[in-house]
N, C-alpha and C. Protein backbone atom coordinates (compact mmCIF):
# COMPACT_ATOMS: atom_id res chain seq x y z
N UNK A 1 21.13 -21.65 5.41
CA UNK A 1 19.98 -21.58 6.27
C UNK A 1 18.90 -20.82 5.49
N UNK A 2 17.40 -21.39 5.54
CA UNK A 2 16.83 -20.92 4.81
C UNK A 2 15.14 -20.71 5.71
N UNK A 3 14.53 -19.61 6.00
CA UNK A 3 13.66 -19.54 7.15
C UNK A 3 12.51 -19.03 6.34
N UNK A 4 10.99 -19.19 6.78
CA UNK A 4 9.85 -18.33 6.53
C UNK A 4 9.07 -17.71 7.57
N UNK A 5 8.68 -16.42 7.81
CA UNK A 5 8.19 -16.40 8.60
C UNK A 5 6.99 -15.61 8.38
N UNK A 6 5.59 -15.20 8.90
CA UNK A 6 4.16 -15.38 8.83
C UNK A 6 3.76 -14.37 10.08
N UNK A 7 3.09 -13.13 9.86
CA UNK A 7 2.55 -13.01 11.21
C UNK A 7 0.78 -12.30 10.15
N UNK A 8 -0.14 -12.23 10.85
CA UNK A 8 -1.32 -12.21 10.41
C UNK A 8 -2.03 -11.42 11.41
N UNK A 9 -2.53 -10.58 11.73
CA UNK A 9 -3.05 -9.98 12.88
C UNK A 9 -4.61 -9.75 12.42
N UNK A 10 -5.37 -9.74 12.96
CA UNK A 10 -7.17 -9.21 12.98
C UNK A 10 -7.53 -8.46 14.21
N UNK A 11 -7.79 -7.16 14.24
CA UNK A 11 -8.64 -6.81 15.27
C UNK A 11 -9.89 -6.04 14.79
N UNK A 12 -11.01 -6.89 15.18
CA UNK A 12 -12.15 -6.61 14.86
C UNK A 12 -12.63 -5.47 15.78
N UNK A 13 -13.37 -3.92 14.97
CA UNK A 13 -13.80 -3.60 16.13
C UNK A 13 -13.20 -3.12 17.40
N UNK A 14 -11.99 -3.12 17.72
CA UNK A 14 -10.94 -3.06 18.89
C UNK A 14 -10.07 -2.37 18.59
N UNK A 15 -9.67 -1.64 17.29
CA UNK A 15 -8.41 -1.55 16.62
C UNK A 15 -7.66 -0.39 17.49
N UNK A 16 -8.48 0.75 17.83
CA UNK A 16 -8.25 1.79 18.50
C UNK A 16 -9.08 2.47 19.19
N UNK A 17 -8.29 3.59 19.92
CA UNK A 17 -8.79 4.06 21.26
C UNK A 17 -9.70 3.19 22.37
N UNK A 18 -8.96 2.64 23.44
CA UNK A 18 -9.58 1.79 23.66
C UNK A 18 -9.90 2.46 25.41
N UNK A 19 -9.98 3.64 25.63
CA UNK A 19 -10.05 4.22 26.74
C UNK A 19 -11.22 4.23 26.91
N UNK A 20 -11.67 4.65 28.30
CA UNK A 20 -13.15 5.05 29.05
C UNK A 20 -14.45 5.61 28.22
N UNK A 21 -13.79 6.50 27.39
CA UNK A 21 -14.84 7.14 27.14
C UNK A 21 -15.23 6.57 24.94
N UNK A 22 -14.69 5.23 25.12
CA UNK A 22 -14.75 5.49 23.82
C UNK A 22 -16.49 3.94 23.65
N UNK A 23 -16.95 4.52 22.40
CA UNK A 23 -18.44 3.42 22.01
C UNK A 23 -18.00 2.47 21.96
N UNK A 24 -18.27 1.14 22.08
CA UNK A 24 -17.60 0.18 21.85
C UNK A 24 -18.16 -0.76 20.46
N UNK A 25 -18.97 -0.08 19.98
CA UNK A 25 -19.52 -0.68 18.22
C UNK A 25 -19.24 0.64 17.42
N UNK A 26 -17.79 1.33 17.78
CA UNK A 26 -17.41 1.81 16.80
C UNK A 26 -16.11 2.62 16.64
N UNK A 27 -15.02 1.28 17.06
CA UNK A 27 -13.83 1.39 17.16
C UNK A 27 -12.94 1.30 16.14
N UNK A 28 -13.68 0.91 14.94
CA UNK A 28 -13.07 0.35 14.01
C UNK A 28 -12.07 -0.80 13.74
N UNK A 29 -11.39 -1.38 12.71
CA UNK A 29 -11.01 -2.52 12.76
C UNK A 29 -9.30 -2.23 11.96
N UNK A 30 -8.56 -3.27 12.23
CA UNK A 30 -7.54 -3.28 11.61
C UNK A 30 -6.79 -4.53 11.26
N UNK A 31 -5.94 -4.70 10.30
CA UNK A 31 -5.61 -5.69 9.93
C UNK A 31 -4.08 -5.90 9.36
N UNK A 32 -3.32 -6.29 9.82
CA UNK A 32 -2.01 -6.16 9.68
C UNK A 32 -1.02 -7.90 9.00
N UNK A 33 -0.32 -7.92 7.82
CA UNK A 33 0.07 -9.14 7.34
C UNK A 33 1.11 -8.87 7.09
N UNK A 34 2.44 -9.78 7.54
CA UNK A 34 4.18 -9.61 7.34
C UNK A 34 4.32 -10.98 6.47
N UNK A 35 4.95 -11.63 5.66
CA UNK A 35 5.11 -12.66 5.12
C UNK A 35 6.65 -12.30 4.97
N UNK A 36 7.82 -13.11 5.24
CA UNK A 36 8.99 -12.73 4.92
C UNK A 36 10.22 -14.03 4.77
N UNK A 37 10.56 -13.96 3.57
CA UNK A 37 11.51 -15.16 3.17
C UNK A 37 12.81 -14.73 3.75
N UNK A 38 13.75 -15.47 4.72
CA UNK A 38 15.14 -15.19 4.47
C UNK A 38 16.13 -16.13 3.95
N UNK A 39 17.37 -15.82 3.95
CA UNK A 39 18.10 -16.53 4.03
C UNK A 39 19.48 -16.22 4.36
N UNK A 40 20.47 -17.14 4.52
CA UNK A 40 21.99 -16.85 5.05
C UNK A 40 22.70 -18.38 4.07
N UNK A 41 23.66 -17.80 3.47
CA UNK A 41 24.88 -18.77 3.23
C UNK A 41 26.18 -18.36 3.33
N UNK A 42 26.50 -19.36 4.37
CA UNK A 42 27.80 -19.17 4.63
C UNK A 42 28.68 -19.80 4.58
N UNK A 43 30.33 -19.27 3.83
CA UNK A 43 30.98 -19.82 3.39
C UNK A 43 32.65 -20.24 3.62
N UNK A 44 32.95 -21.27 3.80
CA UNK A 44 34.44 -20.89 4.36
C UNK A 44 35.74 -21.13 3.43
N UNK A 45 35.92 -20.19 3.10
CA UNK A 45 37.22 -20.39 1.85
C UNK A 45 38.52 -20.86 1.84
N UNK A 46 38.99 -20.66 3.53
CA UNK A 46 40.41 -21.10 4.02
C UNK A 46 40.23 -20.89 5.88
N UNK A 47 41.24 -21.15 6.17
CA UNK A 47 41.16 -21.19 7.67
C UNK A 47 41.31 -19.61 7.98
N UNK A 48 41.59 -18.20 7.29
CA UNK A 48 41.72 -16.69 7.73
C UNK A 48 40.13 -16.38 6.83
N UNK A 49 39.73 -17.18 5.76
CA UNK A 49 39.03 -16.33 5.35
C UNK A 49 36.91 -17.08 5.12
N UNK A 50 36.49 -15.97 5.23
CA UNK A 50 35.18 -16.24 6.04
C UNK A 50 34.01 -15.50 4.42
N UNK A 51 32.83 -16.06 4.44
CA UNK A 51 31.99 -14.97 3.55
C UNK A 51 30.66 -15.70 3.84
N UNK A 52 29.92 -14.49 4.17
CA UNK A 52 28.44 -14.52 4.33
C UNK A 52 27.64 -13.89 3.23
N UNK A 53 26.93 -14.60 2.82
CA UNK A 53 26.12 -13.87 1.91
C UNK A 53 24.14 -14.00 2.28
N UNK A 54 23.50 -13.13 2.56
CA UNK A 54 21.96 -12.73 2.75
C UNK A 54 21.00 -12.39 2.40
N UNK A 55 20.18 -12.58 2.28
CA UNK A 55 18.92 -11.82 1.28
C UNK A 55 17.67 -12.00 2.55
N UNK A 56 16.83 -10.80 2.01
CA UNK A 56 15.55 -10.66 2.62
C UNK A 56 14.18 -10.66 1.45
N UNK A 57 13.30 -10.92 1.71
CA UNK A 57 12.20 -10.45 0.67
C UNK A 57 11.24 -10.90 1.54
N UNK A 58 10.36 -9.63 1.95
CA UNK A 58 9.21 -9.35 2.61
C UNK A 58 7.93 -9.09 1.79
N UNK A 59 6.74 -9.06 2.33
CA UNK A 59 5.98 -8.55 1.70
C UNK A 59 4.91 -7.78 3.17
N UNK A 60 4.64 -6.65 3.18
CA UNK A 60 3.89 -6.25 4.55
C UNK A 60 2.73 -5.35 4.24
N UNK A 61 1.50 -6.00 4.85
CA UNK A 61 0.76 -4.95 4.78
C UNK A 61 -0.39 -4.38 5.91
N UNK A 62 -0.54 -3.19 5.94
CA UNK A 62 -1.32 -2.90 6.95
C UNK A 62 -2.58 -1.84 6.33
N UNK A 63 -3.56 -2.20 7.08
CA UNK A 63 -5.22 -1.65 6.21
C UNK A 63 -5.77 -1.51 8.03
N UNK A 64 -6.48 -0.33 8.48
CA UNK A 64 -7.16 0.02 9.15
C UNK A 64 -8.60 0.65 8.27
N UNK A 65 -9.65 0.70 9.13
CA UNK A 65 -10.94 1.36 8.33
C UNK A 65 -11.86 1.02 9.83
N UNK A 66 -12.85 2.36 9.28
CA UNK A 66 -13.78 2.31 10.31
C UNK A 66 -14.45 3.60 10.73
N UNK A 67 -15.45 4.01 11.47
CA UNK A 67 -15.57 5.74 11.12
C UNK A 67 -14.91 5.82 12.46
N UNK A 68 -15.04 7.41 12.47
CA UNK A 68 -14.33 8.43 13.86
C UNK A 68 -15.10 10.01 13.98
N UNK A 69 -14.74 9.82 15.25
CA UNK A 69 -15.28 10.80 16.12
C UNK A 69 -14.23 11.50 17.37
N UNK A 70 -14.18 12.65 17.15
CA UNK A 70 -13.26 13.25 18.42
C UNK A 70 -14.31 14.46 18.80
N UNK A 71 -14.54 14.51 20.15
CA UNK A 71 -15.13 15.51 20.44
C UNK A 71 -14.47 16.20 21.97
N UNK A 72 -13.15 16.77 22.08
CA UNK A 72 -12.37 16.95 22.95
C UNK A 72 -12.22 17.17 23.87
N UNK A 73 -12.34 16.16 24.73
CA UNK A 73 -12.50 16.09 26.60
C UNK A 73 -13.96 15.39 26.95
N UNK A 74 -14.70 14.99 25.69
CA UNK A 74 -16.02 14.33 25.60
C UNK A 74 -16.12 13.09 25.50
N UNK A 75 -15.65 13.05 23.90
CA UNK A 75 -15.94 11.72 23.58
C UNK A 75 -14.64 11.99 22.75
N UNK A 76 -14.22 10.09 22.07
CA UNK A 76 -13.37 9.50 21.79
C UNK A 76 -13.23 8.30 20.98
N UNK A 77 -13.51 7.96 19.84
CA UNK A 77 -13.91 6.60 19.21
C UNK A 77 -14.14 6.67 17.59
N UNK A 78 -13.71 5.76 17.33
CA UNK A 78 -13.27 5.31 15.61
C UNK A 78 -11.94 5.49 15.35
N UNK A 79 -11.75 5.44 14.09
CA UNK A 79 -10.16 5.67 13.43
C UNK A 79 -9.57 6.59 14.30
N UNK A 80 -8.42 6.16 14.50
CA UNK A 80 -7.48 7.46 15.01
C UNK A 80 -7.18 8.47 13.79
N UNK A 81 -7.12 9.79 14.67
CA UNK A 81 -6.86 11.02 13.56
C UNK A 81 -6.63 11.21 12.15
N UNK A 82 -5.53 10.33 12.41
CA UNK A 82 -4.71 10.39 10.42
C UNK A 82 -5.72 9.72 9.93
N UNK A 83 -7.28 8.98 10.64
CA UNK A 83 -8.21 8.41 8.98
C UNK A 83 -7.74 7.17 8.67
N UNK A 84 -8.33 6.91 7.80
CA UNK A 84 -8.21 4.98 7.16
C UNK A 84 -7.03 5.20 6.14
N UNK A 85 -6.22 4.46 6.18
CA UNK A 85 -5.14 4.22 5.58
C UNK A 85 -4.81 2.72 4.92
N UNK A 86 -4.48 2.68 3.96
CA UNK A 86 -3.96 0.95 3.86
C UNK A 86 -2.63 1.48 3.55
N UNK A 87 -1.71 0.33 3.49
CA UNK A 87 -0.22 0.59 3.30
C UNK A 87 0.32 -1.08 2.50
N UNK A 88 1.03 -1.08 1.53
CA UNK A 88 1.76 -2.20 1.24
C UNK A 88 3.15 -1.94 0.90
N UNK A 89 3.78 -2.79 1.32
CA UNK A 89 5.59 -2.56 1.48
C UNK A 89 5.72 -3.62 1.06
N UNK A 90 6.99 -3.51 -0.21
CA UNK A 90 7.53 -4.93 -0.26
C UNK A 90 9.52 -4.77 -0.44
N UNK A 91 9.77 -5.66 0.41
CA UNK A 91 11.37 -5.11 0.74
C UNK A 91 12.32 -6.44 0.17
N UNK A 92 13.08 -5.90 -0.72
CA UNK A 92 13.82 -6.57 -1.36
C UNK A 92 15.21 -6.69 -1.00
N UNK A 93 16.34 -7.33 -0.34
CA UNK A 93 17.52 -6.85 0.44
C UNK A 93 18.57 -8.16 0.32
N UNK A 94 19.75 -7.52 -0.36
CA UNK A 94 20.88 -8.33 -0.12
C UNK A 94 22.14 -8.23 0.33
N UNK A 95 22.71 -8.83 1.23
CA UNK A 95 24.05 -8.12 1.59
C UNK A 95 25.00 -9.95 1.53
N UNK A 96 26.48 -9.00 1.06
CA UNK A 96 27.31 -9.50 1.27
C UNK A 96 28.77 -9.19 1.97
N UNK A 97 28.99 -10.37 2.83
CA UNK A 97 30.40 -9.75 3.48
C UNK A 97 31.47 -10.90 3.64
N UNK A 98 32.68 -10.36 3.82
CA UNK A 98 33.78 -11.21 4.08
C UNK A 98 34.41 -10.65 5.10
N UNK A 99 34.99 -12.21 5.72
CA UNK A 99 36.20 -11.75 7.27
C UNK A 99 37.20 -12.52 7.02
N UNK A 100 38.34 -11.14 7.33
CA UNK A 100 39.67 -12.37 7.21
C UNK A 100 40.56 -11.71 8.05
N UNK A 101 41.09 -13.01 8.21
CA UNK A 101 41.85 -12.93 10.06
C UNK A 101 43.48 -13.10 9.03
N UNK A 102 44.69 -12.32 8.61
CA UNK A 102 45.54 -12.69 8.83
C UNK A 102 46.01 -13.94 9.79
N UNK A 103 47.13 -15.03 9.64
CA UNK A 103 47.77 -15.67 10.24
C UNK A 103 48.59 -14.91 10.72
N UNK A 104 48.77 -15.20 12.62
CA UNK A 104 49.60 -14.78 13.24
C UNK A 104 49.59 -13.38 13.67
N UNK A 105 48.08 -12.58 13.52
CA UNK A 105 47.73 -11.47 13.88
C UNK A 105 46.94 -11.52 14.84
N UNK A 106 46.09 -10.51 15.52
CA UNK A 106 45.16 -10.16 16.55
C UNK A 106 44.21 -9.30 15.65
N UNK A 107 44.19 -9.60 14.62
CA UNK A 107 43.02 -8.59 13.83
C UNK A 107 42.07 -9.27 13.40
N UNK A 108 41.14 -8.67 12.72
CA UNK A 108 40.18 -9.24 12.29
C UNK A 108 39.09 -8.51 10.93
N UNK A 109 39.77 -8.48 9.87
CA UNK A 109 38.95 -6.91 8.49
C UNK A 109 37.51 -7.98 7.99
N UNK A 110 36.72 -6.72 8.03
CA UNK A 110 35.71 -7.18 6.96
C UNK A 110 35.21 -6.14 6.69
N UNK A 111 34.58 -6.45 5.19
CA UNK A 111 34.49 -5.96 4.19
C UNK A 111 32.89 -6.42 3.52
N UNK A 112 32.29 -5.56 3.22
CA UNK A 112 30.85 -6.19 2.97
C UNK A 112 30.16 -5.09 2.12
N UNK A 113 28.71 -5.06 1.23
CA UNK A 113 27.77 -4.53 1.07
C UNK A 113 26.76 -4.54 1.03
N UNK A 114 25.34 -3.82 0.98
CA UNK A 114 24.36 -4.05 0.94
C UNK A 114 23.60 -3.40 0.04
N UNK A 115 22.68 -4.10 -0.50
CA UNK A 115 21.56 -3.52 -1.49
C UNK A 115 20.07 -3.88 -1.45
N UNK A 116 19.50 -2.30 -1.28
CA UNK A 116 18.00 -3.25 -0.58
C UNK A 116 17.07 -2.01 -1.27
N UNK A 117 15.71 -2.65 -1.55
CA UNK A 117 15.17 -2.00 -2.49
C UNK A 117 13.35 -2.13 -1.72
N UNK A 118 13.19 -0.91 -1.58
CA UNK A 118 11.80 -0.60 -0.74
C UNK A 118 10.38 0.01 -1.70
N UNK A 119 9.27 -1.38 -1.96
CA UNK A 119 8.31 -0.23 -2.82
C UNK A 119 7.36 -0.36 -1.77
N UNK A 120 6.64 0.85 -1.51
CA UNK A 120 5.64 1.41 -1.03
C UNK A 120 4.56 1.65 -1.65
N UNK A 121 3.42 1.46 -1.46
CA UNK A 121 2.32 2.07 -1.77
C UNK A 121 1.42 2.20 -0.42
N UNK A 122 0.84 3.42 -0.71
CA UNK A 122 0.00 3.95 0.39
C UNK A 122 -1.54 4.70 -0.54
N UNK A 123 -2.54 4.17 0.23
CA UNK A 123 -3.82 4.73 -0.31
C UNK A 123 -4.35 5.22 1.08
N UNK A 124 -4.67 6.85 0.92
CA UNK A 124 -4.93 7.53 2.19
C UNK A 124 -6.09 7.99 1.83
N UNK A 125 -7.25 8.05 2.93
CA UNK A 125 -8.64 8.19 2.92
C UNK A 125 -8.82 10.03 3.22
N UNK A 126 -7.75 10.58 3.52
CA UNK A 126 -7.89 11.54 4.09
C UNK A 126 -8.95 12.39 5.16
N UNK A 127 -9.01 11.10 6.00
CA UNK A 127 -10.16 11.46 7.25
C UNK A 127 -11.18 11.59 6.53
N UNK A 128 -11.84 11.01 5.35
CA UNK A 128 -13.00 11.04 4.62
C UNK A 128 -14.49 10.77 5.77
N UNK A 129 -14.00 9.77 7.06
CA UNK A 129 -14.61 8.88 7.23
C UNK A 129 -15.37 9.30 8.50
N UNK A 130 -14.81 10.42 9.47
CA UNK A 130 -14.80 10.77 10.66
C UNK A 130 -14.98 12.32 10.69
């Protein structure tokens, strides 16, 4: 089995604080992208014995920007606190496992591992903006 999956988000303008008291031309914007390959093969070796093997590889990223303002119990609007941030993740992941049922038992062992490998990068504005 072999799947792709896609999510893409835009919020213009809307991104945050979206309460009573906040401007509404200056909420800032955000933008969020998942792209992620999987897969599963699975294998059957005999009638007790079973093996799955998996992989992941993602790619994700998320970017907010926009100015800010807190003025406490006043006003409310732009970036939330932590500031403009972008973020990119890319996740690399494989696991393998086996099941085996003895004949003529009520059991059931498996045995498996996984190896998964996470790079990050993060570029932080440090509330430059607000």
């Amino acid at each position: 089995m072999l799947w792709y999956a896609i999510t893409n988000s835009h919020n213009v303008s809307d991104a945050f604080h979206t309460d009573e008291l906040t401007d509404g031309s200056t909420r800032g914007s955000s933008f969020i992208a998942n792209d992620s390959l999987n897969g599963t093969l699975t294998s059957t070796f005999s009638s007790t014995r079973l093996n799955k093997l998996s992989f992941e590889l993602a790619q994700r990223t998320n970017q907010t920007s926009g100015p800010g303002i807190l003025i406490v119990g006043i006003a409310l609007f732009g970036t939330p606190y932590s500031g403009n941030d972008r973020r990119f993740e890319t996740h690399l992941e494989f696991a393998d496992a086996i099941s085996i049922s003895p004949q003529r038992r009520q059991h059931l062992f498996q045995f498996g591992g996984c190896a998964d490998r996470v790079a990050l990068r993060i570029v932080e504005a440090r509330r430059a903006s607000g």
